[in-house]
C-alpha atoms as a PDB file:
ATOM      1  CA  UNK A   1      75.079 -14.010 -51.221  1.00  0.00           C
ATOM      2  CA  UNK A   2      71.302 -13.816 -50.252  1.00  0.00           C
ATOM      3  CA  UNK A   3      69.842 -14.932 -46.721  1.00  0.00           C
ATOM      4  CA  UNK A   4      66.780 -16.799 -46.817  1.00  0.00           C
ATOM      5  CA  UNK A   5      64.868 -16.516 -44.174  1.00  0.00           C
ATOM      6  CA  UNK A   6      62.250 -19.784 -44.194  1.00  0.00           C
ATOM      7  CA  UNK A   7      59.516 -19.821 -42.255  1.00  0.00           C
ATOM      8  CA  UNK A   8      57.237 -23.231 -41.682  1.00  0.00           C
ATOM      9  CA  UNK A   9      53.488 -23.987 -41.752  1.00  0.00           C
ATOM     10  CA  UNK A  10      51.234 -24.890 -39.288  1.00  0.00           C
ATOM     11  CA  UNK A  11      52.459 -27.689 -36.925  1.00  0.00           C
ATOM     12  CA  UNK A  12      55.383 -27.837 -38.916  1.00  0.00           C
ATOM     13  CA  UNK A  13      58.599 -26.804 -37.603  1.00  0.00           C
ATOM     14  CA  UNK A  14      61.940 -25.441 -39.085  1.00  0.00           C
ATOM     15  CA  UNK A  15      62.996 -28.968 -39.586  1.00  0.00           C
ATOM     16  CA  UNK A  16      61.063 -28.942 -42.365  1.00  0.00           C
ATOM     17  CA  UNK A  17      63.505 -27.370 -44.296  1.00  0.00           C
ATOM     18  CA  UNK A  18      66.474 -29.668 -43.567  1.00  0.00           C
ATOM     19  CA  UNK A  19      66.556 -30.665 -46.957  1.00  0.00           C
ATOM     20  CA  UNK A  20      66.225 -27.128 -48.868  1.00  0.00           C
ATOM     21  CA  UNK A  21      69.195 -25.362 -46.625  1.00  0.00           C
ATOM     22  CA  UNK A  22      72.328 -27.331 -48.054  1.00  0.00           C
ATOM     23  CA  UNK A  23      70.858 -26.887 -51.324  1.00  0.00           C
ATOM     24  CA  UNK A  24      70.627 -23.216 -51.313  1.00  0.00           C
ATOM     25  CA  UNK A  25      74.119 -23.060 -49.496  1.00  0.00           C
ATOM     26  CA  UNK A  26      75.296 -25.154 -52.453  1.00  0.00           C
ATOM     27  CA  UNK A  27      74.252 -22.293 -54.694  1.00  0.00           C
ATOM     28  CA  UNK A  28      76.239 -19.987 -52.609  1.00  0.00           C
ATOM     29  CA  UNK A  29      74.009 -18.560 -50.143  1.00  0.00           C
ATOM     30  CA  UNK A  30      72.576 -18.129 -46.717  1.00  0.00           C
ATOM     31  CA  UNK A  31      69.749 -19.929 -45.027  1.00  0.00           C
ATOM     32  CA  UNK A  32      68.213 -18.883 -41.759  1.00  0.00           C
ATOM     33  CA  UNK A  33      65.096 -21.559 -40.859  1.00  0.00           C
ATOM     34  CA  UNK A  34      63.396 -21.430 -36.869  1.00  0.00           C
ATOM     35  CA  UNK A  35      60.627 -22.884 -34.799  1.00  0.00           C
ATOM     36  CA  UNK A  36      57.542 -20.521 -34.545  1.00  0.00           C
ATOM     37  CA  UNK A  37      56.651 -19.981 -30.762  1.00  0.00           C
ATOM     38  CA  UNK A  38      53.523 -21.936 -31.650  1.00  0.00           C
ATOM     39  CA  UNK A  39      53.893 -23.493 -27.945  1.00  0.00           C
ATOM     40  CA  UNK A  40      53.314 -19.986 -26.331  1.00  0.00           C
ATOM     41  CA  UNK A  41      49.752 -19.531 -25.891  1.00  0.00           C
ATOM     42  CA  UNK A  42      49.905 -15.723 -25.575  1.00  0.00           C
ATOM     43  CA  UNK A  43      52.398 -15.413 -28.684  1.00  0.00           C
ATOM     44  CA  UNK A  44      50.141 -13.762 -31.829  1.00  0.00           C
ATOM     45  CA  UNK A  45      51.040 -13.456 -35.682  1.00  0.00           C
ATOM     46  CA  UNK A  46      53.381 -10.576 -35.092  1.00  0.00           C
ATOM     47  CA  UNK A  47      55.415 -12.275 -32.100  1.00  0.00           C
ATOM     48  CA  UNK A  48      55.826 -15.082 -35.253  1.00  0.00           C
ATOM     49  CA  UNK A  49      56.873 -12.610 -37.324  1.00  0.00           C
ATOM     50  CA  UNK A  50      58.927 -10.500 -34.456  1.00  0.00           C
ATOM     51  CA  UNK A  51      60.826 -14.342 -34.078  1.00  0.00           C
ATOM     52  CA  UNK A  52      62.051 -14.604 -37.542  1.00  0.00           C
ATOM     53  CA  UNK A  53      63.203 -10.743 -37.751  1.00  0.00           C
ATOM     54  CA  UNK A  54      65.075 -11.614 -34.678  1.00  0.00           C
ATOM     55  CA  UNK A  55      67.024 -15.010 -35.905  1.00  0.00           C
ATOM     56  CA  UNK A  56      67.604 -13.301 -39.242  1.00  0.00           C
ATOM     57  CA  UNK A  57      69.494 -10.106 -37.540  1.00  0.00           C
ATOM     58  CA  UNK A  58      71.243  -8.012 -39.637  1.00  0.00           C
ATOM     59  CA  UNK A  59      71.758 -10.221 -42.563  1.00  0.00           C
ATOM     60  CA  UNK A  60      70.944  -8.621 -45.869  1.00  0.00           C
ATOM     61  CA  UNK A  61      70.147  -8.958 -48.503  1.00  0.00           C
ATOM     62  CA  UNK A  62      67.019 -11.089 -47.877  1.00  0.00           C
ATOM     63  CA  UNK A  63      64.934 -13.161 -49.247  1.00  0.00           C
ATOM     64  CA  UNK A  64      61.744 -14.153 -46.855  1.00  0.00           C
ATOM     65  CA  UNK A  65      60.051 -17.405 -47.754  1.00  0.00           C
ATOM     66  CA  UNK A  66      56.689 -18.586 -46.259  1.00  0.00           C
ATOM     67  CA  UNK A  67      55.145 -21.986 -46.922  1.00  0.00           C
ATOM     68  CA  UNK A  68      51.501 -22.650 -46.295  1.00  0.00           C
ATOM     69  CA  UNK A  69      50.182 -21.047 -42.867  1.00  0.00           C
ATOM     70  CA  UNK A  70      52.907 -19.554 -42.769  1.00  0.00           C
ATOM     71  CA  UNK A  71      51.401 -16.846 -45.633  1.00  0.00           C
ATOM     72  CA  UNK A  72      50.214 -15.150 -42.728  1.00  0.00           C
ATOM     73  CA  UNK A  73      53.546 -14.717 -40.987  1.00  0.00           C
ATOM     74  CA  UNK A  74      55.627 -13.794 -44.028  1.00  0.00           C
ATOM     75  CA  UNK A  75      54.255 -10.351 -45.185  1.00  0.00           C
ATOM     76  CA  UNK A  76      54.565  -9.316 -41.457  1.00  0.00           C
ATOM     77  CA  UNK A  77      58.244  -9.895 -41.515  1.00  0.00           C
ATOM     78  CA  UNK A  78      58.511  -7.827 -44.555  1.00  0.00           C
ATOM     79  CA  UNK A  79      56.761  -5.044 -42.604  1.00  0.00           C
ATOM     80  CA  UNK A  80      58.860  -5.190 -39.961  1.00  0.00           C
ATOM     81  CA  UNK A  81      62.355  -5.570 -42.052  1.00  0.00           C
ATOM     82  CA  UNK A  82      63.752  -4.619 -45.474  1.00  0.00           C
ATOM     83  CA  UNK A  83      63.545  -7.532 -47.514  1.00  0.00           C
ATOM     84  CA  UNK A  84      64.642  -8.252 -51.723  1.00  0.00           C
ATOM     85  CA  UNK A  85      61.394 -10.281 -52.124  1.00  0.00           C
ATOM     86  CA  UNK A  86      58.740 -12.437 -50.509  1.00  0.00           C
ATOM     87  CA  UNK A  87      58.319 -16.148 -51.882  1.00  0.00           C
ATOM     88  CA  UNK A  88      54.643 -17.825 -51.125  1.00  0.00           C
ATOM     89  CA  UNK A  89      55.310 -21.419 -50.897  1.00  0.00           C
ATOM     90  CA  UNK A  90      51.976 -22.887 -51.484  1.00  0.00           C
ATOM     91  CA  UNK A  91      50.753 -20.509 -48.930  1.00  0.00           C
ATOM     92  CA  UNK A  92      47.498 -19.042 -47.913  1.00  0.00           C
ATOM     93  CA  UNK A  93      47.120 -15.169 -48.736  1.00  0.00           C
ATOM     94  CA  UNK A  94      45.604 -13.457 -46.144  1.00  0.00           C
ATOM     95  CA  UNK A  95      43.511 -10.421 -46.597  1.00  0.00           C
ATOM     96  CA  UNK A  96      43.194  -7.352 -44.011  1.00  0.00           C
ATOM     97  CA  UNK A  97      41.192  -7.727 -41.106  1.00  0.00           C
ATOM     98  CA  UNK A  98      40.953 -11.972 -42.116  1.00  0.00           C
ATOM     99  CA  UNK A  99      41.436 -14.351 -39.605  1.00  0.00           C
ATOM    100  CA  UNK A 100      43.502 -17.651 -40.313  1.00  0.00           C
ATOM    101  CA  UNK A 101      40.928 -19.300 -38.859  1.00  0.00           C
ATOM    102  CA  UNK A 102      38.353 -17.740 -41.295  1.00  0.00           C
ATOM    103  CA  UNK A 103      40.679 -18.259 -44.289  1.00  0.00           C
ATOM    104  CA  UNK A 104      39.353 -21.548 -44.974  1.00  0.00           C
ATOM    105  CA  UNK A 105      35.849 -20.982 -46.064  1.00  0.00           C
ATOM    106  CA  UNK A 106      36.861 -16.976 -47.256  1.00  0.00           C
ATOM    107  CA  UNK A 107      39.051 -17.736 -49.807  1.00  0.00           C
ATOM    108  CA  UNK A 108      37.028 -20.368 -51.616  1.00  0.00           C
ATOM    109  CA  UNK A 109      38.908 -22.994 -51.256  1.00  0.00           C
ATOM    110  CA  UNK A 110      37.107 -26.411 -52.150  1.00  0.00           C
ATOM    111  CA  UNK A 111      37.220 -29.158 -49.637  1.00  0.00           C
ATOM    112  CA  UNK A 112      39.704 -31.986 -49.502  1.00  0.00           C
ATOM    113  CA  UNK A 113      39.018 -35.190 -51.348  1.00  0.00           C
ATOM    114  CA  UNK A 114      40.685 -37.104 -48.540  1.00  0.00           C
ATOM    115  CA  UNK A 115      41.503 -35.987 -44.678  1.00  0.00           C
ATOM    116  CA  UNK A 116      44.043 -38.970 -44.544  1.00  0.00           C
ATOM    117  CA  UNK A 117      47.159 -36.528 -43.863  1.00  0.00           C
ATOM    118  CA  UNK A 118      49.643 -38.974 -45.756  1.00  0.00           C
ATOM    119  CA  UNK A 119      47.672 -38.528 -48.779  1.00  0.00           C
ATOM    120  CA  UNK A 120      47.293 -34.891 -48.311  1.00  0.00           C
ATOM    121  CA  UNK A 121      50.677 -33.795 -47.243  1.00  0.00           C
ATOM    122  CA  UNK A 122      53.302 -36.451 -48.305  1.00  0.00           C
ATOM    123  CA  UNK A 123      51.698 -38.592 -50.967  1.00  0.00           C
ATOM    124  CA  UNK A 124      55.147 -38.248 -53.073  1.00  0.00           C
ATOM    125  CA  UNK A 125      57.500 -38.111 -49.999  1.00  0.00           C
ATOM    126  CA  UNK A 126      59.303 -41.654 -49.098  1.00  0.00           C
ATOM    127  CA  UNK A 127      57.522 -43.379 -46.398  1.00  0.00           C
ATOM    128  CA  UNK A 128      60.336 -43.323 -44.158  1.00  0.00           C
ATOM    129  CA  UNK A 129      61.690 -39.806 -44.624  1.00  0.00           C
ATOM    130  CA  UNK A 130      57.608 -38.497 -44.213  1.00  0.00           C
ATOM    131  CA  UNK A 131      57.500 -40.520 -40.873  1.00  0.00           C
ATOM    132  CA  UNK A 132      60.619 -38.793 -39.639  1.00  0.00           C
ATOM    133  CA  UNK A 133      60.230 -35.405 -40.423  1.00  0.00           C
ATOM    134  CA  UNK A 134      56.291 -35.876 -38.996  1.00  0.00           C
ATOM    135  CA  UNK A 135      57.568 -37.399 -35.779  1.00  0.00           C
ATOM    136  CA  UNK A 136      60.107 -34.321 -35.322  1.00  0.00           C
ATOM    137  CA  UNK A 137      57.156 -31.688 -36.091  1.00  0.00           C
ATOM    138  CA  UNK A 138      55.166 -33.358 -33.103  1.00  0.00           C
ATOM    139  CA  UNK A 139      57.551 -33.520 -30.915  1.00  0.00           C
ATOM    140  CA  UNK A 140      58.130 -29.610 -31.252  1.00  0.00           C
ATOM    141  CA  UNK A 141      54.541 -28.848 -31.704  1.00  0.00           C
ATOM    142  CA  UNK A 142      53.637 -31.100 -28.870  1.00  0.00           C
ATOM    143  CA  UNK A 143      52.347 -28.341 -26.653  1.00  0.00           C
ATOM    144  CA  UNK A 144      51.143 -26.430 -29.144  1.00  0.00           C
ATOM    145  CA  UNK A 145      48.819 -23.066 -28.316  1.00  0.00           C
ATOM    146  CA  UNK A 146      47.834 -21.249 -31.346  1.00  0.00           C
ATOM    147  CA  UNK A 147      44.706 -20.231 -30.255  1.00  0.00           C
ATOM    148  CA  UNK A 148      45.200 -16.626 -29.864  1.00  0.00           C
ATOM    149  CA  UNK A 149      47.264 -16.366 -33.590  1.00  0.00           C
ATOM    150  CA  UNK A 150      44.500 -18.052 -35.604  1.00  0.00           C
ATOM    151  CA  UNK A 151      41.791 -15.894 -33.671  1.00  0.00           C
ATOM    152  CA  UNK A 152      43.584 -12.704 -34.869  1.00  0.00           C
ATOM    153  CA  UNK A 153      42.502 -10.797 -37.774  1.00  0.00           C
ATOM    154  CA  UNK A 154      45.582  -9.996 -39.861  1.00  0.00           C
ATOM    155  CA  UNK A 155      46.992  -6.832 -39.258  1.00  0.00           C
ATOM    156  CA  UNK A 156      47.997  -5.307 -41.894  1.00  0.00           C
ATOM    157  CA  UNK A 157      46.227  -3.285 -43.845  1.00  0.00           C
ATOM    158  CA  UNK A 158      47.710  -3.230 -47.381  1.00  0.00           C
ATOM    159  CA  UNK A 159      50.147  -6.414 -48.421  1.00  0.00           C
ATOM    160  CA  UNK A 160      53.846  -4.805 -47.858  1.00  0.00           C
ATOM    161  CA  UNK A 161      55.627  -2.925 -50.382  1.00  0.00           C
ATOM    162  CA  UNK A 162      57.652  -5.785 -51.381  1.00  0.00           C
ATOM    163  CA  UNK A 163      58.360  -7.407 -54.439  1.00  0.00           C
ATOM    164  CA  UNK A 164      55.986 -11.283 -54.086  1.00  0.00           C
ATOM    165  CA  UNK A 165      56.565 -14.322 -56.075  1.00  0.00           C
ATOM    166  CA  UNK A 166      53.819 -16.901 -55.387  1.00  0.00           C
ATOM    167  CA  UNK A 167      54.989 -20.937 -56.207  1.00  0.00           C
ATOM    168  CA  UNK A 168      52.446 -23.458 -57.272  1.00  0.00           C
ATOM    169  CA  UNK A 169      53.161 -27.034 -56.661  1.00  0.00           C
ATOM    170  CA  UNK A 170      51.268 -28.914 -59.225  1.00  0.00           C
ATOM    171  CA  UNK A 171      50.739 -31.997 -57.125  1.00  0.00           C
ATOM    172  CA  UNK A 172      49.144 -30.264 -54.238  1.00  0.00           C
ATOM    173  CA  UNK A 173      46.227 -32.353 -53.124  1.00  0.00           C
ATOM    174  CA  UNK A 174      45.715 -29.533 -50.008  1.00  0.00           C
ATOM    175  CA  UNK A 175      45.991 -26.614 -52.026  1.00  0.00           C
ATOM    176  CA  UNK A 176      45.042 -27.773 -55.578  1.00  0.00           C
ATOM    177  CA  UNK A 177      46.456 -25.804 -58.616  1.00  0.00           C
ATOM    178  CA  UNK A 178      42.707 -24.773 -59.447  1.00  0.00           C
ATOM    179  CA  UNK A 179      42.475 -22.960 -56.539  1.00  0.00           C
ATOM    180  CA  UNK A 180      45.620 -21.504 -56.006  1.00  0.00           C
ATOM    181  CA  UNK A 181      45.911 -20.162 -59.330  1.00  0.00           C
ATOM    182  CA  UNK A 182      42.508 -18.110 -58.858  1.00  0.00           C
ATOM    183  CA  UNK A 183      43.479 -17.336 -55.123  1.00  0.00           C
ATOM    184  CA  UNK A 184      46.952 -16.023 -56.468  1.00  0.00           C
ATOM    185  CA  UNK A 185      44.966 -13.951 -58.832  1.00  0.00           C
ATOM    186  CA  UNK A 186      42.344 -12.704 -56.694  1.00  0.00           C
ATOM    187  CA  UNK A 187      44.573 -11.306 -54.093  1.00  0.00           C
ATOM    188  CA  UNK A 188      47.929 -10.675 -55.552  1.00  0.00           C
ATOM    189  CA  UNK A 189      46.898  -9.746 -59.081  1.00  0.00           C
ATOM    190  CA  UNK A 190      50.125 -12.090 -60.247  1.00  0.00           C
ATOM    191  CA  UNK A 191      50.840 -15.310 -62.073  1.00  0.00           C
ATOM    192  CA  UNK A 192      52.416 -17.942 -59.870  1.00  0.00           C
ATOM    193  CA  UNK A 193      55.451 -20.474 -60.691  1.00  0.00           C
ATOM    194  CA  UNK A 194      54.690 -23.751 -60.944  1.00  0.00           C
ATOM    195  CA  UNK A 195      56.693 -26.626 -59.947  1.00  0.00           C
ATOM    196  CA  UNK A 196      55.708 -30.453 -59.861  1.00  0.00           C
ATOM    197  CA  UNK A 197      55.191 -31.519 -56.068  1.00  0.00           C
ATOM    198  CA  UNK A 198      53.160 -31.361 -53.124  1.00  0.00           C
ATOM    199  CA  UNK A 199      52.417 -29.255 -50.607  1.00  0.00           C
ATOM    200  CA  UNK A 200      55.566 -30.506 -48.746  1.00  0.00           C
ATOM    201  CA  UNK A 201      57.826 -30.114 -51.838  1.00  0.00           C
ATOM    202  CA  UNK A 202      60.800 -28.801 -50.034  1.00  0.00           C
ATOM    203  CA  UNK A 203      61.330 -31.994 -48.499  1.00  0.00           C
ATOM    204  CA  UNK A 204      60.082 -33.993 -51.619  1.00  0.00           C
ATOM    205  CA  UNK A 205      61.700 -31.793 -54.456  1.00  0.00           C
ATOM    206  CA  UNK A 206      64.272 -29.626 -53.107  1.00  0.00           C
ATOM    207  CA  UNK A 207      66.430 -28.978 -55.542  1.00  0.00           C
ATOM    208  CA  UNK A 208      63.473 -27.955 -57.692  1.00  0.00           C
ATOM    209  CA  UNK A 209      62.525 -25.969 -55.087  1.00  0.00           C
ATOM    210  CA  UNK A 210      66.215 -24.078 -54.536  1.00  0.00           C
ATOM    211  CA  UNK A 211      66.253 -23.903 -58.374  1.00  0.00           C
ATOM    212  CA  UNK A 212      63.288 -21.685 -58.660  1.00  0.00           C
ATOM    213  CA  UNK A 213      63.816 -19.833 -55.286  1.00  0.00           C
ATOM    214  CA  UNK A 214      67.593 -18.706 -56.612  1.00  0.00           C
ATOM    215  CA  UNK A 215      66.065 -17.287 -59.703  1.00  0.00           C
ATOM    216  CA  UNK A 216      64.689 -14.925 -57.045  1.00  0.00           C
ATOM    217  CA  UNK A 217      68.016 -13.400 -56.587  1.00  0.00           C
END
């Protein structure tokens, strides 16, 4: 039995995973999903990362997955613990000394076609189901203080010794397969999986997504 240990984006919250968790304990293992301290305005990217080592405890062997913003939290975690592997989740790859706030225009990465969030987040998520899980994001996120976390260069200075699978969702309209393959390559020197989805595709293909993130095991 693996733990994963799944850690949200940006604004998002562990909720976001509600979906994913009782299809990876289906498969027969372990899920360990929190809220960020994104509300704490003096918490940086390694009390994030210091949060998830702390919910995940002593549970081995472990799997860490991050999902979008996130990517900066994730390889901190796997300094800080022993982990199996590290799973990008359409996630930004930060570089040493690289600001999240500076990722943006350092990686390359072309600029949206829309900024209607629907259409960039949960264009193939259910109306309904996209409303709720939004509406329980803001509500945890509603004092939200990140300043000091996106401000901080990344601290690192090598990507952990850790063996990194990078997933593509083919439907991203945020992060679009274009870019993310050549971002994938230009950082982690690997070839990402590719799923059909969008950047939210744990909650609008999770069983794809627990498919893929088993085969990790």
């Amino acid at each position: 039995m693996t733990t994963f240990a799944l850690i949200h984006g940006g604004g998002g919250s562990a909720y976001d995973w509600h979906l994913l968790e009782p299809e990876l304990r289906a498969r027969g293992h372990e899920t360990v999903a929190i809220d960020l301290p994104m509300s704490d305005p003096d918490a940086d990217l390694w009390t994030y990362a210091d949060a998830v080592v702390e919910a995940v405890g002593e549970r081995r062997p472990l799997v860490v997955v991050a999902h979008s913003w996130g990517g900066f939290v994730g390889p901190l975690v796997c300094a800080r613990v022993q982990a199996a592997a590290l799973v990008m989740v359409t996630a930004m790859i930060p570089s040493p000394g690289e600001t999240p706030g500076d990722w943006w225009e350092r990686s390359g990465r072309p600029p949206s076609v829309t900024e209607d969030e629907y259409e960039l987040y949960w264009h193939d998520v259910p109306k309904e189901l996209a409303d709720r899980v939004t509406a329980h994001d803001a509500a945890v996120s509603e004092h939200m203080s990140m300043d000091r976390a996106v401000a901080q260069p990344w601290p690192l200075k090598a990507w952990p010794d850790v063996p990194t699978r990078y997933v593509l969702c083919r439907d991203d309209r945020l992060f679009t397969p274009e870019f993310v393959r050549r971002h994938v390559q230009e950082r982690l020197g690997i070839v990402p999986d590719e799923l059909p989805g969008g950047h939210m595709v744990m909650v609008s293909r999770p069983r794809e997504l627990a498919d893929c993130l088993a085969r990790v095991t």
